[in-house]
Protein backbone atom coordinates (compact mmCIF):
# COMPACT_ATOMS: atom_id res chain seq x y z
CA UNK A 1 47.20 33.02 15.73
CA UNK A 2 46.15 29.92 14.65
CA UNK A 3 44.93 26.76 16.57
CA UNK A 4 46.50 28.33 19.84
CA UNK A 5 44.15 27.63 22.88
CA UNK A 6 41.99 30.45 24.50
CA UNK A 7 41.79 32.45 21.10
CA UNK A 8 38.64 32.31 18.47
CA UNK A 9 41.01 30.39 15.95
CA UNK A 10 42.51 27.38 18.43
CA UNK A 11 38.38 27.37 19.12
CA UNK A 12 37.33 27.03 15.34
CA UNK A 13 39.89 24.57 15.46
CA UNK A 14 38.82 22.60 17.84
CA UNK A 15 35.41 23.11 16.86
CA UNK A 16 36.01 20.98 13.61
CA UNK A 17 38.51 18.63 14.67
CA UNK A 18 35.13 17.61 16.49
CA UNK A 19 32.62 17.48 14.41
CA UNK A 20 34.96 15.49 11.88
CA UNK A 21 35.42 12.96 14.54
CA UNK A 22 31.61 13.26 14.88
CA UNK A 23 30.85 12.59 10.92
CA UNK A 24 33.20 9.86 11.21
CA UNK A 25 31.92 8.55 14.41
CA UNK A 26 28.40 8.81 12.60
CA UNK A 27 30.09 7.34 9.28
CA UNK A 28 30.84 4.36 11.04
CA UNK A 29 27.78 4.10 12.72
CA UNK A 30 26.11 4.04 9.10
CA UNK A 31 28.27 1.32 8.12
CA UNK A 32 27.74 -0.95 10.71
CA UNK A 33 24.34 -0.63 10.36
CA UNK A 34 24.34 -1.17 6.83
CA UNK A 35 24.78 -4.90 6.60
CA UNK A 36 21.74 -5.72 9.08
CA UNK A 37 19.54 -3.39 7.65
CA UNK A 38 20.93 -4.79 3.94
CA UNK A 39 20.19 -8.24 5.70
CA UNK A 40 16.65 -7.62 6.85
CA UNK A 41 15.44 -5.97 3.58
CA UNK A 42 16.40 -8.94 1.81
CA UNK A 43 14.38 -11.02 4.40
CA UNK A 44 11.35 -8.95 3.74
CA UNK A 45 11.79 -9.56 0.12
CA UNK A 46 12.00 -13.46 0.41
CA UNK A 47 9.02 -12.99 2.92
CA UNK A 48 7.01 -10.89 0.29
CA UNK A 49 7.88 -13.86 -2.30
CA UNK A 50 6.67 -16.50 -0.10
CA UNK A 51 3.70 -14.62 0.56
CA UNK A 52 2.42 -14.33 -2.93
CA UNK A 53 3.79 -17.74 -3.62
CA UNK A 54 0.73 -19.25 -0.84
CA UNK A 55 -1.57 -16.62 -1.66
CA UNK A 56 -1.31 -18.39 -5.63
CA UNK A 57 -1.35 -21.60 -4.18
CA UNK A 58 -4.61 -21.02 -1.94
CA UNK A 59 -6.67 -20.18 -4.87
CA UNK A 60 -4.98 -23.12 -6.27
CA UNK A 61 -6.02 -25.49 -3.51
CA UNK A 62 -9.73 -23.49 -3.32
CA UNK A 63 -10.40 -24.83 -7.15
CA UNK A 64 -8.88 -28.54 -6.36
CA UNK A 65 -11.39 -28.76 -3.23
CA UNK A 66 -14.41 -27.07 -5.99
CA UNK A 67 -13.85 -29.93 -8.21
CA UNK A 68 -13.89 -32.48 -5.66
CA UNK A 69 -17.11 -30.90 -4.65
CA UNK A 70 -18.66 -31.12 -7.78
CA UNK A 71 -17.78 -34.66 -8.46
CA UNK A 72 -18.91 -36.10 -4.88
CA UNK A 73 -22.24 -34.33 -5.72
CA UNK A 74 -22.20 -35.99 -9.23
CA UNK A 75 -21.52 -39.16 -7.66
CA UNK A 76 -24.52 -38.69 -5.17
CA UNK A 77 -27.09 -37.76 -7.77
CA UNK A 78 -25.81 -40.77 -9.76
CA UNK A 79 -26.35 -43.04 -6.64
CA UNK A 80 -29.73 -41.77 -5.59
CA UNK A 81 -31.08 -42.08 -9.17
CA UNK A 82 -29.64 -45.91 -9.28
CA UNK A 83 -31.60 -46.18 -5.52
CA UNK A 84 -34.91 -44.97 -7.61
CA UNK A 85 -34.34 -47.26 -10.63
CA UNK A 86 -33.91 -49.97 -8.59
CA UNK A 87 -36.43 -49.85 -5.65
C-alpha cells in the first residue's frame, strides 16, 4: 500500500517528503547566504588592492625621504666647506 500511515511505504514516504523539505530548507539557507558571503569576498578583494596599493606607495615615500636625505647632507657639506673657506 502506498503512502498509507503505519506501513513501511506511508514511512518511506514520509521519510522523503522530509528530507526534500530539508534540501530545500538547506537550499534556501545557501541562498541567503550567498549574497553576504558574495559581498564580503568582494570586500576582501578591494582590501587586498588597497593593501598592495600602500605597500607600493611606502617604498615610494621611503625613496622620496632617501633623496631628501642625501641632498640636506649635500647641502651641509657644502655649508661647512664655505665655513672653512671663509674663517
Amino acid at each position: 500500500m502506498r503512502g498509507v500511515p503505519g506501513t513501511e511505504a506511508g514511512r518511506t514516504r514520509r521519510w522523503r517528503m522530509g528530507s526534500g523539505a530539508r534540501r530545500a530548507a538547506e537550499q534556501a539557507a545557501r541562498e541567503r547566504l550567498a549574497g553576504p558571503l558574495i559581498g564580503a569576498v568582494g570586500e576582501l578583494g578591494v582590501a587586498v588592492a588597497q593593501r598592495e596599493t600602500a605597500a607600493a606607495g611606502v617604498s615610494a615615500a621611503e625613496e622620496r625621504a632617501r633623496e631628501h636625505v642625501r641632498r640636506a647632507q649635500a647641502e651641509a657639506q657644502e655649508m661647512v666647506a664655505a665655513a672653512a673657506e671663509a674663517g
